[in-house]
PDB file of N, CA and C in Angstrom:
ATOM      1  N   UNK A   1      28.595  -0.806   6.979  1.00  0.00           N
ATOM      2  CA  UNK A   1      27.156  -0.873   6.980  1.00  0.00           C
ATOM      3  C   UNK A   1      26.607   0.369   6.307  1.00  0.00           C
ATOM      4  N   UNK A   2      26.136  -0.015   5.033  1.00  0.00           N
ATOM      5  CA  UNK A   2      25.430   1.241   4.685  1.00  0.00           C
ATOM      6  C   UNK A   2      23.989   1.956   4.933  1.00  0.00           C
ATOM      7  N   UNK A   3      23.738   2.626   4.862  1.00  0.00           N
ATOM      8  CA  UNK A   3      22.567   3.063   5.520  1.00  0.00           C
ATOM      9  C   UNK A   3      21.769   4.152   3.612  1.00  0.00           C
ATOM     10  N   UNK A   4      20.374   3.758   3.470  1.00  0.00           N
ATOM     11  CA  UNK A   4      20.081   4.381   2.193  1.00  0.00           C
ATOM     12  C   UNK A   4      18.677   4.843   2.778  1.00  0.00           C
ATOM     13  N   UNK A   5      18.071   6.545   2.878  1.00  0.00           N
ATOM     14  CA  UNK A   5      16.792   6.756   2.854  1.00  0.00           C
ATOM     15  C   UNK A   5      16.151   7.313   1.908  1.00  0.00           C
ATOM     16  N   UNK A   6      14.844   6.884   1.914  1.00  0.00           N
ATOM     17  CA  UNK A   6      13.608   7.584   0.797  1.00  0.00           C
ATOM     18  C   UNK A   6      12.619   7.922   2.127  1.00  0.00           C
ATOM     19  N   UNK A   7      12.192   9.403   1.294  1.00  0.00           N
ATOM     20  CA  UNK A   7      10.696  10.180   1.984  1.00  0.00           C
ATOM     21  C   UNK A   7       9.882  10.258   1.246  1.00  0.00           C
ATOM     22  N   UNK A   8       8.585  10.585   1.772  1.00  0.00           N
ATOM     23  CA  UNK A   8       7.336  11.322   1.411  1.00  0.00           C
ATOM     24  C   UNK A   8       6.868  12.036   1.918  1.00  0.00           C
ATOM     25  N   UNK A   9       6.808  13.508   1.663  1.00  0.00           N
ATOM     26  CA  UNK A   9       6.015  14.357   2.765  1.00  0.00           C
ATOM     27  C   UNK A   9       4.659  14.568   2.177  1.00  0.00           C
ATOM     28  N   UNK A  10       3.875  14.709   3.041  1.00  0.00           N
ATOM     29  CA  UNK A  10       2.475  15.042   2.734  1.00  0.00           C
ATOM     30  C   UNK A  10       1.450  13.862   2.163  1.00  0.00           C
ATOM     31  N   UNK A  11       1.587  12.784   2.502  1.00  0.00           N
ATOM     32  CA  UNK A  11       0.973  11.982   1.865  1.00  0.00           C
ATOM     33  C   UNK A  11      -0.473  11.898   2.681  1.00  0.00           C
ATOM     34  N   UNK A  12      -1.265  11.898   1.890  1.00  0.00           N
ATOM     35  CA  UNK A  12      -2.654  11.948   1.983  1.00  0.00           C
ATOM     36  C   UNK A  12      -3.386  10.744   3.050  1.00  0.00           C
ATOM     37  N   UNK A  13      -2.512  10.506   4.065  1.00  0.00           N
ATOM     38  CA  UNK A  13      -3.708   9.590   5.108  1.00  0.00           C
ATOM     39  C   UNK A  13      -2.843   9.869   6.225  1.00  0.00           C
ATOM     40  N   UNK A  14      -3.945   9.279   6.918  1.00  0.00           N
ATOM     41  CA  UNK A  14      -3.613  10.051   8.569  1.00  0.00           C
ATOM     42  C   UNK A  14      -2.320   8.950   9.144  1.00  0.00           C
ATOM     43  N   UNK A  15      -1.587   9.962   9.886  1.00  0.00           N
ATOM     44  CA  UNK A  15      -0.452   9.632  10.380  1.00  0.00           C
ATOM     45  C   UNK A  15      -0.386   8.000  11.270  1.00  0.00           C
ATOM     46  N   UNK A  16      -1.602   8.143  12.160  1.00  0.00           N
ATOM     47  CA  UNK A  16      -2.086   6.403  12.753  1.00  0.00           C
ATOM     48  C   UNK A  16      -2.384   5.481  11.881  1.00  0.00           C
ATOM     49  N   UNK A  17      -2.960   5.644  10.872  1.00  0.00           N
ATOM     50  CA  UNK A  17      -3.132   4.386   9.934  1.00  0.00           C
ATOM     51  C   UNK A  17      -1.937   3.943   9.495  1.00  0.00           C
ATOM     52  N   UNK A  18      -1.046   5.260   8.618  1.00  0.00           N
ATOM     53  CA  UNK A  18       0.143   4.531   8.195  1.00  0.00           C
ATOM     54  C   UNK A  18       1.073   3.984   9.090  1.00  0.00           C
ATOM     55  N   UNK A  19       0.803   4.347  10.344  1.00  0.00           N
ATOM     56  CA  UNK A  19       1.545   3.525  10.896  1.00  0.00           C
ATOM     57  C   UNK A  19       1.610   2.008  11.352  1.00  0.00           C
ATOM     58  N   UNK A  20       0.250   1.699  11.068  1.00  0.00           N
ATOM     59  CA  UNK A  20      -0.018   0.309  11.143  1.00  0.00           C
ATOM     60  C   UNK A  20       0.366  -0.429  10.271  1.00  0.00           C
ATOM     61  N   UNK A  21       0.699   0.030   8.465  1.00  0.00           N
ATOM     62  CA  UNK A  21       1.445  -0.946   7.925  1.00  0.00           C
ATOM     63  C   UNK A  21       2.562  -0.678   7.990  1.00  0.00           C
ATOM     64  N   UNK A  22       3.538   0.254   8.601  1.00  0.00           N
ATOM     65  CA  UNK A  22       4.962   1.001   9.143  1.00  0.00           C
ATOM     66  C   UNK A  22       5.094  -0.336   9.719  1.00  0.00           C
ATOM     67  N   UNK A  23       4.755  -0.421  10.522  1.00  0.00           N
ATOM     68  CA  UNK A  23       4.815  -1.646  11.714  1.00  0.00           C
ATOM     69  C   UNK A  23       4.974  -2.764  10.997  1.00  0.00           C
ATOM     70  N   UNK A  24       4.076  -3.177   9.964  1.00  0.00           N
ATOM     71  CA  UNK A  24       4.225  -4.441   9.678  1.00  0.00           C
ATOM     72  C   UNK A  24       5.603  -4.826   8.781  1.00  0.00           C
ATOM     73  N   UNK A  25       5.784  -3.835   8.347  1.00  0.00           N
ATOM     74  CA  UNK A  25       7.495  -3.991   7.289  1.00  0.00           C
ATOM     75  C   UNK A  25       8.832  -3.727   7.953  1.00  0.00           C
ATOM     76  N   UNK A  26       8.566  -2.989   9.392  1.00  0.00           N
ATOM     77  CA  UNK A  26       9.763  -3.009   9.798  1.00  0.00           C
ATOM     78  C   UNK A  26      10.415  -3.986  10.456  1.00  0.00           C
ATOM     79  N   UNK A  27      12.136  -3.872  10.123  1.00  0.00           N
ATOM     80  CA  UNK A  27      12.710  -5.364  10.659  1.00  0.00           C
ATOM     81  C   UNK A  27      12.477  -6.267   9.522  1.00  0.00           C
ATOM     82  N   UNK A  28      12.039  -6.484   8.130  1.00  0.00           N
ATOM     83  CA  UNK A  28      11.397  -7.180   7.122  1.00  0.00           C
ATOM     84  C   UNK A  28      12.939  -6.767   5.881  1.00  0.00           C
ATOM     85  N   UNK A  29      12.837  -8.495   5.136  1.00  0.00           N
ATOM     86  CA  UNK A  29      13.944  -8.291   4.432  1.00  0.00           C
ATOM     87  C   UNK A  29      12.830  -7.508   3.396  1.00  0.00           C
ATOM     88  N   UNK A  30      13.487  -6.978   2.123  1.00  0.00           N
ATOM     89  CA  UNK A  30      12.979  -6.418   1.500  1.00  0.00           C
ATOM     90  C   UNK A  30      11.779  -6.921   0.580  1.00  0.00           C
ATOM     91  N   UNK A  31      12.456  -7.816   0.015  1.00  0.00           N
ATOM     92  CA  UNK A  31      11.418  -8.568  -0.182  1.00  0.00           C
ATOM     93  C   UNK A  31      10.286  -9.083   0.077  1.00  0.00           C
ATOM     94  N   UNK A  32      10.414  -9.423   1.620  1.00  0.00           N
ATOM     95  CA  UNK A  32       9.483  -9.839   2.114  1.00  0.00           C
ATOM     96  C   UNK A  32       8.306  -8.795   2.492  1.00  0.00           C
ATOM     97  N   UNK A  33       8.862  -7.165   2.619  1.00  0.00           N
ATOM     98  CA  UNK A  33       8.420  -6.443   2.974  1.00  0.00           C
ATOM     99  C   UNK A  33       7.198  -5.826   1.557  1.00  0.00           C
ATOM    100  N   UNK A  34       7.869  -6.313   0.569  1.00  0.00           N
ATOM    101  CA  UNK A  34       6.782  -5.791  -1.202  1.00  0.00           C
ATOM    102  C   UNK A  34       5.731  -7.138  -1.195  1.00  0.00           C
ATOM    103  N   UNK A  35       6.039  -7.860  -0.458  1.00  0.00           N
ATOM    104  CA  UNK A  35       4.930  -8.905  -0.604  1.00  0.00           C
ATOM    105  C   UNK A  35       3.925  -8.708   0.469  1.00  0.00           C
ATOM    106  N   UNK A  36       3.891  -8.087   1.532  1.00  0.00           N
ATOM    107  CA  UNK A  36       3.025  -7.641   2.564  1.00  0.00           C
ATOM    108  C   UNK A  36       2.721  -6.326   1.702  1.00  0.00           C
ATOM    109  N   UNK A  37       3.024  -5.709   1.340  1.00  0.00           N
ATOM    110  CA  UNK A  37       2.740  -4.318   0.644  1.00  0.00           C
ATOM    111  C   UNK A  37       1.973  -4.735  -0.839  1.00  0.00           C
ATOM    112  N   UNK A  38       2.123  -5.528  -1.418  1.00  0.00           N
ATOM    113  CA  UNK A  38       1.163  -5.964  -2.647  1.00  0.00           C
ATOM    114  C   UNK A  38       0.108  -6.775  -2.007  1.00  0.00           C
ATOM    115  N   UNK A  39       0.131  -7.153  -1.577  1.00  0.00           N
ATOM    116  CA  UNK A  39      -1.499  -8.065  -0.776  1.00  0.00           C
ATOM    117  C   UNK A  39      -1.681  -7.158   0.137  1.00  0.00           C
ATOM    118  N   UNK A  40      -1.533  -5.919   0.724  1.00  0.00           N
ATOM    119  CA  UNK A  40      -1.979  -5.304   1.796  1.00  0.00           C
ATOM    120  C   UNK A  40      -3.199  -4.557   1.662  1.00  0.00           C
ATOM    121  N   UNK A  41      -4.298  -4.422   1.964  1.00  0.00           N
ATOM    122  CA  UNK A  41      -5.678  -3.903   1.726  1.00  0.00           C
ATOM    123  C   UNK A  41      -6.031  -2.440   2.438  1.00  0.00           C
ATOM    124  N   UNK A  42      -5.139  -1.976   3.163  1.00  0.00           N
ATOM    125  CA  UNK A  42      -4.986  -0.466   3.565  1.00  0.00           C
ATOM    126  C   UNK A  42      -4.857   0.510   2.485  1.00  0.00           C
ATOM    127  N   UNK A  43      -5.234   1.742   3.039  1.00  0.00           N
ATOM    128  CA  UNK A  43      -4.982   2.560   1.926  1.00  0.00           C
ATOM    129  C   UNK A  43      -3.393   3.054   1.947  1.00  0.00           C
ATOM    130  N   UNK A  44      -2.350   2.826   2.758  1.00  0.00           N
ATOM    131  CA  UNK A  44      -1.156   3.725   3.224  1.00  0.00           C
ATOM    132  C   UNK A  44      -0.312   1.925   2.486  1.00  0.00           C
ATOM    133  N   UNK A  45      -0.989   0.911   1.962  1.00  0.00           N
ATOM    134  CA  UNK A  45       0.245  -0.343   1.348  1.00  0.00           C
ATOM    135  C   UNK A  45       0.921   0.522   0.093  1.00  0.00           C
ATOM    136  N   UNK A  46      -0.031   0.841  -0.556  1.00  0.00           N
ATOM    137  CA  UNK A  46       0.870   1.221  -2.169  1.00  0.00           C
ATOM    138  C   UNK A  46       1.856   2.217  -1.907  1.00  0.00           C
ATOM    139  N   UNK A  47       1.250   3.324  -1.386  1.00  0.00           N
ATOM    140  CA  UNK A  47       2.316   4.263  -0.732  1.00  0.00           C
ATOM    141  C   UNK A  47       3.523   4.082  -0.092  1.00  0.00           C
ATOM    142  N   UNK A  48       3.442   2.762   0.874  1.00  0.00           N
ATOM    143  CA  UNK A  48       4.747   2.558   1.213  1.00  0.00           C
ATOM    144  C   UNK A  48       5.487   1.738   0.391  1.00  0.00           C
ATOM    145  N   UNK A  49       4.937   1.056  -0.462  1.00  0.00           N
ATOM    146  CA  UNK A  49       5.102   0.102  -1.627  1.00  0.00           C
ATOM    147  C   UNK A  49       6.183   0.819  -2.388  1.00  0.00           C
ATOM    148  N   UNK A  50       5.724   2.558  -2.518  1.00  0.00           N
ATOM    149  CA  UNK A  50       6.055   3.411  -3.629  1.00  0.00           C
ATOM    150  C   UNK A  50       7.176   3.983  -3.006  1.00  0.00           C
ATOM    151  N   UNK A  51       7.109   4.296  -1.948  1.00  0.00           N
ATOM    152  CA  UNK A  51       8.524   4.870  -1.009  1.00  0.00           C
ATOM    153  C   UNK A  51       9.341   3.322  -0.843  1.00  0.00           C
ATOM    154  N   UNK A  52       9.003   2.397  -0.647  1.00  0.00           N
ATOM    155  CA  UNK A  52      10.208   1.476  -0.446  1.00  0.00           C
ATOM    156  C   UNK A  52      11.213   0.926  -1.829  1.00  0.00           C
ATOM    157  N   UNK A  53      10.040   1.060  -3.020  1.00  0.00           N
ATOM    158  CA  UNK A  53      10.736   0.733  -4.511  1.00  0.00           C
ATOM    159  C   UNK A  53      12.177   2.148  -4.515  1.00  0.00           C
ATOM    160  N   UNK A  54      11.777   3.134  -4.472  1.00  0.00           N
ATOM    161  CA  UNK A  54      12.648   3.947  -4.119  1.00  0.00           C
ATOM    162  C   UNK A  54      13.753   4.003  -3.553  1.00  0.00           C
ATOM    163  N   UNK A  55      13.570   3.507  -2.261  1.00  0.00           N
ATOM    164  CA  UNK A  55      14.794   3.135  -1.725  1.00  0.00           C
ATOM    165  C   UNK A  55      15.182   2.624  -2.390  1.00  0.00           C
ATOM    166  N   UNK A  56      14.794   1.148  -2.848  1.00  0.00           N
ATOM    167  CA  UNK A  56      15.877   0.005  -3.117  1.00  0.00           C
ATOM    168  C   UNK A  56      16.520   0.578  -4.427  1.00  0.00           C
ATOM    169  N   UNK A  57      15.723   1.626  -5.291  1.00  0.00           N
ATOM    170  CA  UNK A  57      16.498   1.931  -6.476  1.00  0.00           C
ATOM    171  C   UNK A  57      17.873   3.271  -6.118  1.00  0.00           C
ATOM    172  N   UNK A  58      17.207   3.935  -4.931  1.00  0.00           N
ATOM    173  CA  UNK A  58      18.599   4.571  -4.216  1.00  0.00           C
ATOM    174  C   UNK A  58      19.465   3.837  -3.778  1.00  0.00           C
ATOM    175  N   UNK A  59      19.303   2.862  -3.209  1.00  0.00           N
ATOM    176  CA  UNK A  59      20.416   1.724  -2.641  1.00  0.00           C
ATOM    177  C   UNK A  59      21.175   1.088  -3.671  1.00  0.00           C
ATOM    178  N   UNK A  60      20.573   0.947  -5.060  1.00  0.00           N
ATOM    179  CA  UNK A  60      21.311   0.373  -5.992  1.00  0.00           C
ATOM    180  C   UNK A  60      21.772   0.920  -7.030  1.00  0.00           C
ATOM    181  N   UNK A  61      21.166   2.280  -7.332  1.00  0.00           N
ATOM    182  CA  UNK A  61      21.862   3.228  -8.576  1.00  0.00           C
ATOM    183  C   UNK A  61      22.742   3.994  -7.520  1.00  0.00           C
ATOM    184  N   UNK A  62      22.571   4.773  -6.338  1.00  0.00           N
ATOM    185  CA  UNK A  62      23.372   5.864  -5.952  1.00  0.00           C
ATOM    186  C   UNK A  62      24.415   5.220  -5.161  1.00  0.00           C
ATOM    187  N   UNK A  63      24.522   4.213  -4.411  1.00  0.00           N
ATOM    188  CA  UNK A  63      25.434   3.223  -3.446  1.00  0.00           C
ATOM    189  C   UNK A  63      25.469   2.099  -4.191  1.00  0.00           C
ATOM    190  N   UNK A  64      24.986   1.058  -4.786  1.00  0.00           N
ATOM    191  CA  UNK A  64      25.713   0.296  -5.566  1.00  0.00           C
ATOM    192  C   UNK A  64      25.388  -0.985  -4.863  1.00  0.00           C
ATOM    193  N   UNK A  65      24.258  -0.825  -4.003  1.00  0.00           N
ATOM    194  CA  UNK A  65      24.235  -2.189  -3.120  1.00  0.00           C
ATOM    195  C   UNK A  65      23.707  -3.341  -3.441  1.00  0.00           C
ATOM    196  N   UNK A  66      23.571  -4.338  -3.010  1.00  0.00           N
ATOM    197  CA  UNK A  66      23.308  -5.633  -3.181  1.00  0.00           C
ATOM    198  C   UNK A  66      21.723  -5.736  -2.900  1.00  0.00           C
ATOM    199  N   UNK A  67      20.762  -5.689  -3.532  1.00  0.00           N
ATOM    200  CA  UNK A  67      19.468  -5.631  -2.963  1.00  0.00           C
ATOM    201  C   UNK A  67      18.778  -6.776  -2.177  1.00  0.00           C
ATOM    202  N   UNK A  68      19.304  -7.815  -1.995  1.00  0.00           N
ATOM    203  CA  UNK A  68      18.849  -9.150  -1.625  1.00  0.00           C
ATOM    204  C   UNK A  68      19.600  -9.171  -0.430  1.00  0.00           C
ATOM    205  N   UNK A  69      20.544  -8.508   0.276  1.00  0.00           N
ATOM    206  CA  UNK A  69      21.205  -7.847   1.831  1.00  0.00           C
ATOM    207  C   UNK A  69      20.344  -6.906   2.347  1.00  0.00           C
ATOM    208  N   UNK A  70      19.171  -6.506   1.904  1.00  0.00           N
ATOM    209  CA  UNK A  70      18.997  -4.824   2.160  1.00  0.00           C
ATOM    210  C   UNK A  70      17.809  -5.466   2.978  1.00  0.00           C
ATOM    211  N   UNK A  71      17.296  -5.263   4.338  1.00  0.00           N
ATOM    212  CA  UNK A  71      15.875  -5.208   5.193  1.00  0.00           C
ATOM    213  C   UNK A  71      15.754  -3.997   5.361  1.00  0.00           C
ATOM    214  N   UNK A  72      14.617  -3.428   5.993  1.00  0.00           N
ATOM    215  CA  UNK A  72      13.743  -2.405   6.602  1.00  0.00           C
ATOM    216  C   UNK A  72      14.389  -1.844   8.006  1.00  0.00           C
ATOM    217  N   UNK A  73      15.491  -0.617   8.068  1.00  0.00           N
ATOM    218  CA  UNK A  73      15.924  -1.016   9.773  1.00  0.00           C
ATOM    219  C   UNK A  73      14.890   0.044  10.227  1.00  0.00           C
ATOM    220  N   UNK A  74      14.332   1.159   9.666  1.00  0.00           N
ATOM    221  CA  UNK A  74      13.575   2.211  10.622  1.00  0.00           C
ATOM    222  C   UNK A  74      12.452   2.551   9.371  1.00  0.00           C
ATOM    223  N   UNK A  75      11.429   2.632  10.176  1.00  0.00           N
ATOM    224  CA  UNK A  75      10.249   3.566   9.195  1.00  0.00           C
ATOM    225  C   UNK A  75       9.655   4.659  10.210  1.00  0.00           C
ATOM    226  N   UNK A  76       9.358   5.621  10.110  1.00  0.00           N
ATOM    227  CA  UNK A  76       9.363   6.946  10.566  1.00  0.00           C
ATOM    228  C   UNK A  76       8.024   7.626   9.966  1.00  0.00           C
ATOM    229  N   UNK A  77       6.726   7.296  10.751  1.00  0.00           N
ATOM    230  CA  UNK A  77       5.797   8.775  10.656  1.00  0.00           C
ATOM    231  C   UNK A  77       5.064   9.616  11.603  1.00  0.00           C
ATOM    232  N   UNK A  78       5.609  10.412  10.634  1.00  0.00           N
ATOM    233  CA  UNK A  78       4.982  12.118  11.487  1.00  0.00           C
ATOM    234  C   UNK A  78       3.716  12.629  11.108  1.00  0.00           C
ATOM    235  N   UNK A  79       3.252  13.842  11.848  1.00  0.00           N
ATOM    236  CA  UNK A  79       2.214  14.397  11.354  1.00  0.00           C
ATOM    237  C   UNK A  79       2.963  15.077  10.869  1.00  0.00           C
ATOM    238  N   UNK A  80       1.705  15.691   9.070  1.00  0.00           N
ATOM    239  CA  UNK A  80       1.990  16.785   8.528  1.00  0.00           C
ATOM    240  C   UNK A  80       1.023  17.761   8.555  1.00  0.00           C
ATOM    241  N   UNK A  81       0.541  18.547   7.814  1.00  0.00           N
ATOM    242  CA  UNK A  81      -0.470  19.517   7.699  1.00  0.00           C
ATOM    243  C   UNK A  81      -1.702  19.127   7.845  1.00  0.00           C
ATOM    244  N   UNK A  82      -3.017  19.884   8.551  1.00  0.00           N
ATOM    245  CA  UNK A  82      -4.088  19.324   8.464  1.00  0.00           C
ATOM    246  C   UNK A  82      -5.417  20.187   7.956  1.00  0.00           C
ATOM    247  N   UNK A  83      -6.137  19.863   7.143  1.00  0.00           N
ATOM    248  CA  UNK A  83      -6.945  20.353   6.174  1.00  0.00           C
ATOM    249  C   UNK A  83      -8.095  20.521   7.189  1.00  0.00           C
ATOM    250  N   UNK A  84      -8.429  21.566   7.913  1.00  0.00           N
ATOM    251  CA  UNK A  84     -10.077  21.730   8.228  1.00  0.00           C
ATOM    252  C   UNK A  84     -11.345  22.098   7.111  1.00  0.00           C
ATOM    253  N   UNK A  85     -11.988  21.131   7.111  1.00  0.00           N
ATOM    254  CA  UNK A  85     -13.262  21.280   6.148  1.00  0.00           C
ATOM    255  C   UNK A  85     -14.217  21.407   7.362  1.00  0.00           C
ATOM    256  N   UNK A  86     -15.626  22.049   6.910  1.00  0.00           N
ATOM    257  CA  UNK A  86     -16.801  22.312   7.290  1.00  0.00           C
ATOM    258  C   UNK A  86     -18.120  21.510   6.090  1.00  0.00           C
ATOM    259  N   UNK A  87     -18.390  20.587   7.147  1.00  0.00           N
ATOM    260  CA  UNK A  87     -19.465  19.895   6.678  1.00  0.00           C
ATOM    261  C   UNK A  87     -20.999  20.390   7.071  1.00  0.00           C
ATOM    262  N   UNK A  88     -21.832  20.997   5.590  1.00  0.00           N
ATOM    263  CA  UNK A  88     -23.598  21.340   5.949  1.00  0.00           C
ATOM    264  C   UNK A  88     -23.974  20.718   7.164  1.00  0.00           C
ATOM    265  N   UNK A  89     -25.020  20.780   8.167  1.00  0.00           N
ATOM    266  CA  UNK A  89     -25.605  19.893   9.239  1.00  0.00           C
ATOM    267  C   UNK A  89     -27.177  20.661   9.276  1.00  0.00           C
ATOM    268  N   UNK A  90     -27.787  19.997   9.673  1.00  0.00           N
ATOM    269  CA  UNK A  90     -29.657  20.261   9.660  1.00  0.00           C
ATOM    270  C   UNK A  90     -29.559  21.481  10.967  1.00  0.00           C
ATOM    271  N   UNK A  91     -30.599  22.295  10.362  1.00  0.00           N
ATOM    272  CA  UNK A  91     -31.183  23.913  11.049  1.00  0.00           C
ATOM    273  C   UNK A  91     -29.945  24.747  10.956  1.00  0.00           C
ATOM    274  N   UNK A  92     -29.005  24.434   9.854  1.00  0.00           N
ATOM    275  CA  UNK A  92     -27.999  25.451   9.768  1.00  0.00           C
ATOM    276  C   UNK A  92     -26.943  25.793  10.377  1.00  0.00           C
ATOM    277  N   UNK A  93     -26.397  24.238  11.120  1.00  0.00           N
ATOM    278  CA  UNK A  93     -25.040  24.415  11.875  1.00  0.00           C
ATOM    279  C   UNK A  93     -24.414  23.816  10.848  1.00  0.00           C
ATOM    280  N   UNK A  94     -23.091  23.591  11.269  1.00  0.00           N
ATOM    281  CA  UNK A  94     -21.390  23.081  10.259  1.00  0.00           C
ATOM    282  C   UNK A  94     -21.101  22.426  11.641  1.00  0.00           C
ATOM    283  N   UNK A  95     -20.484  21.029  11.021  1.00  0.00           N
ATOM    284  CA  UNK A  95     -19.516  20.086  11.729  1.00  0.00           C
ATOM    285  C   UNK A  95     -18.451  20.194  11.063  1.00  0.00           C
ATOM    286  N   UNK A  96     -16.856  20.421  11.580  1.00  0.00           N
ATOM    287  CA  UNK A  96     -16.019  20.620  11.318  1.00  0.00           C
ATOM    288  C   UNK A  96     -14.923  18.798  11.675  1.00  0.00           C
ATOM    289  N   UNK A  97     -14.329  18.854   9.728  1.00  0.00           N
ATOM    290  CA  UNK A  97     -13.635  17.881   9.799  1.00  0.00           C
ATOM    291  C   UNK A  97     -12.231  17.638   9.663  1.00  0.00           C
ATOM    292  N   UNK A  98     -11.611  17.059   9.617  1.00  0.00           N
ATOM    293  CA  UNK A  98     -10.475  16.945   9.297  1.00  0.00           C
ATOM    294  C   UNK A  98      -9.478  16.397   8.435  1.00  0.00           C
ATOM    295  N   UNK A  99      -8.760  16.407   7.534  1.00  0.00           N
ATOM    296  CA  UNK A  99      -7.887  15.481   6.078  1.00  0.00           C
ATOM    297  C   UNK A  99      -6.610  15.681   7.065  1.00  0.00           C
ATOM    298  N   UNK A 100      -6.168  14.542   7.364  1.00  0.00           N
ATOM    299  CA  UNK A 100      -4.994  14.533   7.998  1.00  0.00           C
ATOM    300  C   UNK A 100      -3.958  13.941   6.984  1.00  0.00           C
ATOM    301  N   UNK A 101      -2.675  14.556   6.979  1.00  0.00           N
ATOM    302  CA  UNK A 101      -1.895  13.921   6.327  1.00  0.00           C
ATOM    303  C   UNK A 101      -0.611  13.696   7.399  1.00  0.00           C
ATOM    304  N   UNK A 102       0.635  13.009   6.457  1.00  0.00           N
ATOM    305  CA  UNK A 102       1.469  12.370   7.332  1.00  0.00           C
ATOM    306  C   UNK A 102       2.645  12.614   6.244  1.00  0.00           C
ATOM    307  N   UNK A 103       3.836  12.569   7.209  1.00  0.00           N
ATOM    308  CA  UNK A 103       5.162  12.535   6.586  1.00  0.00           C
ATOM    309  C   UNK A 103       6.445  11.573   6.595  1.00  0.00           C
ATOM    310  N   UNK A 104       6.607  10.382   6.085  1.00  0.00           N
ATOM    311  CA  UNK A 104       6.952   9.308   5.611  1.00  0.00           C
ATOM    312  C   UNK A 104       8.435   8.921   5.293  1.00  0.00           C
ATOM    313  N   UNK A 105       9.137   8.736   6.226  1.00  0.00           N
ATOM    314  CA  UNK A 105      10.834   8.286   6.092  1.00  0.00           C
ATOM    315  C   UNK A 105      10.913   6.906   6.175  1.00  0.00           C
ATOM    316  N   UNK A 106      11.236   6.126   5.447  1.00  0.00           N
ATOM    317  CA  UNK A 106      11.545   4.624   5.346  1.00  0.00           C
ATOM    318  C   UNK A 106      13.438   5.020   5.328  1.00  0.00           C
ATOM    319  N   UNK A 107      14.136   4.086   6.265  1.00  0.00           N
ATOM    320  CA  UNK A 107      15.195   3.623   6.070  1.00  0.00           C
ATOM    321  C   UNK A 107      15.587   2.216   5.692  1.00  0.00           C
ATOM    322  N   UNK A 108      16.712   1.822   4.986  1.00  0.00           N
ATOM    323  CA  UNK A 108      17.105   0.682   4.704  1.00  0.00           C
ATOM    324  C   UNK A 108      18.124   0.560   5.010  1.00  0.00           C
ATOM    325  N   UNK A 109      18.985  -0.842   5.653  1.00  0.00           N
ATOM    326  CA  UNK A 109      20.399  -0.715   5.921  1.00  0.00           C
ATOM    327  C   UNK A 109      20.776  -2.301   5.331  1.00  0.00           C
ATOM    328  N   UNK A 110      22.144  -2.579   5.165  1.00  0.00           N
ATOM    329  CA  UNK A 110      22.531  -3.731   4.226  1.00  0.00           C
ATOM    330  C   UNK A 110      22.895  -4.939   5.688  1.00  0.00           C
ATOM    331  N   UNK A 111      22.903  -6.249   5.109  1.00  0.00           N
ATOM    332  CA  UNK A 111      23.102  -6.665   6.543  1.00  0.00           C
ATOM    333  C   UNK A 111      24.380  -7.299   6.203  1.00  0.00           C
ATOM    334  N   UNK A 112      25.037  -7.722   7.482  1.00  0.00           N
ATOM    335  CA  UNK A 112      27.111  -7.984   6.907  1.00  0.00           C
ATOM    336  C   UNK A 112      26.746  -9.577   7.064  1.00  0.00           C
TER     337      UNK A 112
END
């Protein structure tokens, strides 16, 4: 059983969103998983779109695998760094915001 991963660190949306399309690809043959990721209307689909093409091209240039065996066994996100901004507010206060980003491990494993 081979096991092939691709990352992303720092990707530009908050760690809870991507995890909602995390969710939807895992356990997903591969395929099936770029077709939820091309019709997906989130901002975190292309991104995982872009980390999963990856894999499958690690799974097949560096291991040699069969890409039509290969599903989704783990997707993995973390928090990464978080950007405090200060937003103007009326009579001269600041509301303080936040750019959250997230850090992005997709695994793939072949099935026997």
């Amino acid at each position: 059983m081979s096991i092939v991963n691709a990352k992303l660190r720092s990707a530009r949306v908050s760690s809870r969103k991507a995890r909602l399309v995390g969710n939807l690809i895992r356990g997903k043959h591969v395929e099936e998983a770029l077709d939820i990721l091309t019709y997906g209307i989130q901002k975190s689909a292309p991104i995982f779109k872009k980390i999963l093409r990856s894999a499958i091209a690690n799974a097949e240039h560096n291991q040699g695998l069969d890409i039509d065996n290969l599903y989704v066994s783990k997707v993995q996100v973390d928090d990464s760094f978080t950007m405090k901004r200060i937003r103007p507010r009326a009579r001269g206060r600041a509301d303080r915001y936040f750019k959250r980003s997230c850090n992005i491990q997709l695994t793939l494993e072949e099935e026997n």
